[in-house]
Protein backbone atom coordinates (compact mmCIF):
# COMPACT_ATOMS: atom_id res chain seq x y z
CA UNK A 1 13.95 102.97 -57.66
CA UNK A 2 12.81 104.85 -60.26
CA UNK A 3 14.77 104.26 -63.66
CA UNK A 4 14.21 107.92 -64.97
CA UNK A 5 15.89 109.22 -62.20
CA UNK A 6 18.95 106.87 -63.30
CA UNK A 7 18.92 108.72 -67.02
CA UNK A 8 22.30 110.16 -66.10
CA UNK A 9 24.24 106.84 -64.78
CA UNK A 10 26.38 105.90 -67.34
CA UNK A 11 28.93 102.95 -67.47
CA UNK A 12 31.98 102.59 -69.58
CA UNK A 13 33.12 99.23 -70.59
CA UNK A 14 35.02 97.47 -72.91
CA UNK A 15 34.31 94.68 -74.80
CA UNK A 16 36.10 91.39 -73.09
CA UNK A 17 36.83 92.77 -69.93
CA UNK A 18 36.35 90.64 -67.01
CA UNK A 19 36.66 93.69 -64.79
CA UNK A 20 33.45 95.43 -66.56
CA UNK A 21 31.48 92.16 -66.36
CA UNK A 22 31.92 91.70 -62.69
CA UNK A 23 31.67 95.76 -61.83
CA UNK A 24 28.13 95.45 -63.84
CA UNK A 25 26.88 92.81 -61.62
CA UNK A 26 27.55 94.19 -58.50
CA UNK A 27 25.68 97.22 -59.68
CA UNK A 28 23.25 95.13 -60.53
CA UNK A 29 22.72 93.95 -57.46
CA UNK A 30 22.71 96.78 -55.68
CA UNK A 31 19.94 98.53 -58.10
CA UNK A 32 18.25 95.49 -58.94
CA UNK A 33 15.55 96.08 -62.17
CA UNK A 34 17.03 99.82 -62.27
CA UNK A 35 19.57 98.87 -64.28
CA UNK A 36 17.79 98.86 -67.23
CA UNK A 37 18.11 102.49 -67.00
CA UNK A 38 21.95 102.51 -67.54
CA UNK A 39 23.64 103.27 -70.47
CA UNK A 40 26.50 101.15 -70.87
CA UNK A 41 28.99 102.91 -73.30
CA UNK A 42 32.16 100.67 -75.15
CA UNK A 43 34.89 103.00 -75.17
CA UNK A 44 35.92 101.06 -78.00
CA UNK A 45 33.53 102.33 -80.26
CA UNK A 46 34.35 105.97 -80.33
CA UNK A 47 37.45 107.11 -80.94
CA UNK A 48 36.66 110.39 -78.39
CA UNK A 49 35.98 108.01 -75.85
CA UNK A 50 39.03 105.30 -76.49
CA UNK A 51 40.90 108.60 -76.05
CA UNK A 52 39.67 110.09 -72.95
CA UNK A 53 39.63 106.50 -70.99
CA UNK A 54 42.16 104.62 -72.45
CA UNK A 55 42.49 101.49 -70.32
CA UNK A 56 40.60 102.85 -67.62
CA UNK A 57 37.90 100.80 -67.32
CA UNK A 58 35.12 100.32 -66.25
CA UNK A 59 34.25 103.46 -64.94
CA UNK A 60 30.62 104.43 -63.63
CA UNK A 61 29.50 108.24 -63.74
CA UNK A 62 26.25 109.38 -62.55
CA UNK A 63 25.32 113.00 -63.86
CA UNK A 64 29.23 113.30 -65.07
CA UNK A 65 30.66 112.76 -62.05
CA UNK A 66 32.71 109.59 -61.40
CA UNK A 67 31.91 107.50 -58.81
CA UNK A 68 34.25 104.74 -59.40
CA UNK A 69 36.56 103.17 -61.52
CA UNK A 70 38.42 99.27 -62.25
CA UNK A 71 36.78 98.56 -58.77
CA UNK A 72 33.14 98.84 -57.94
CA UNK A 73 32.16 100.85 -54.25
CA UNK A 74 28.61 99.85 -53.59
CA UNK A 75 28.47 102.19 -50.38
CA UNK A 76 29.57 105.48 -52.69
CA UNK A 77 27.11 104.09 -55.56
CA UNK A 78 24.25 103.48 -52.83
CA UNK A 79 24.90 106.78 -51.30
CA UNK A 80 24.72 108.85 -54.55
CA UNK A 81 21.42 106.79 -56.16
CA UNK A 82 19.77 107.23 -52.68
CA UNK A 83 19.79 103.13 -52.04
């Protein structure tokens, strides 16, 4: 897969969070050494971004659209990387 192509797949996290841990490794998975092309954002550390999540984490966008949240879907995520 080719990790420029990924430049807009962004994840937001916070620090701690077993639910962000887990989500990231199932992405993982399913994009295998891709994943070195995501950006993985701590809402924590912007104030903009604390705001406009709040405890709605994780959440994975690719090109600002949101293709999941809290839980990950590995079919929507496959279907929208072209996996």
């Amino acid at each position: 897969m080719n990790v420029e192509r990924l430049s807009g797949l962004v994840l937001y996290v916070r620090e701690g969070c077993h639910l962000c841990e887990q989500f990231l490794i199932e992405l993982s998975v399913d994009i295998g050494p891709a994943v070195e092309g995501l950006r993985v954002l701590d809402v924590d550390r912007d104030a903009d971004l604390a705001v406009r999540f709040g405890l709605r984490v994780p959440v994975l966008e690719f090109n600002g659209d949101v293709l999941c949240e809290a839980v990950y879907d590995g079919p929507r995520v496959r279907r929208a990387l072209g996996v």
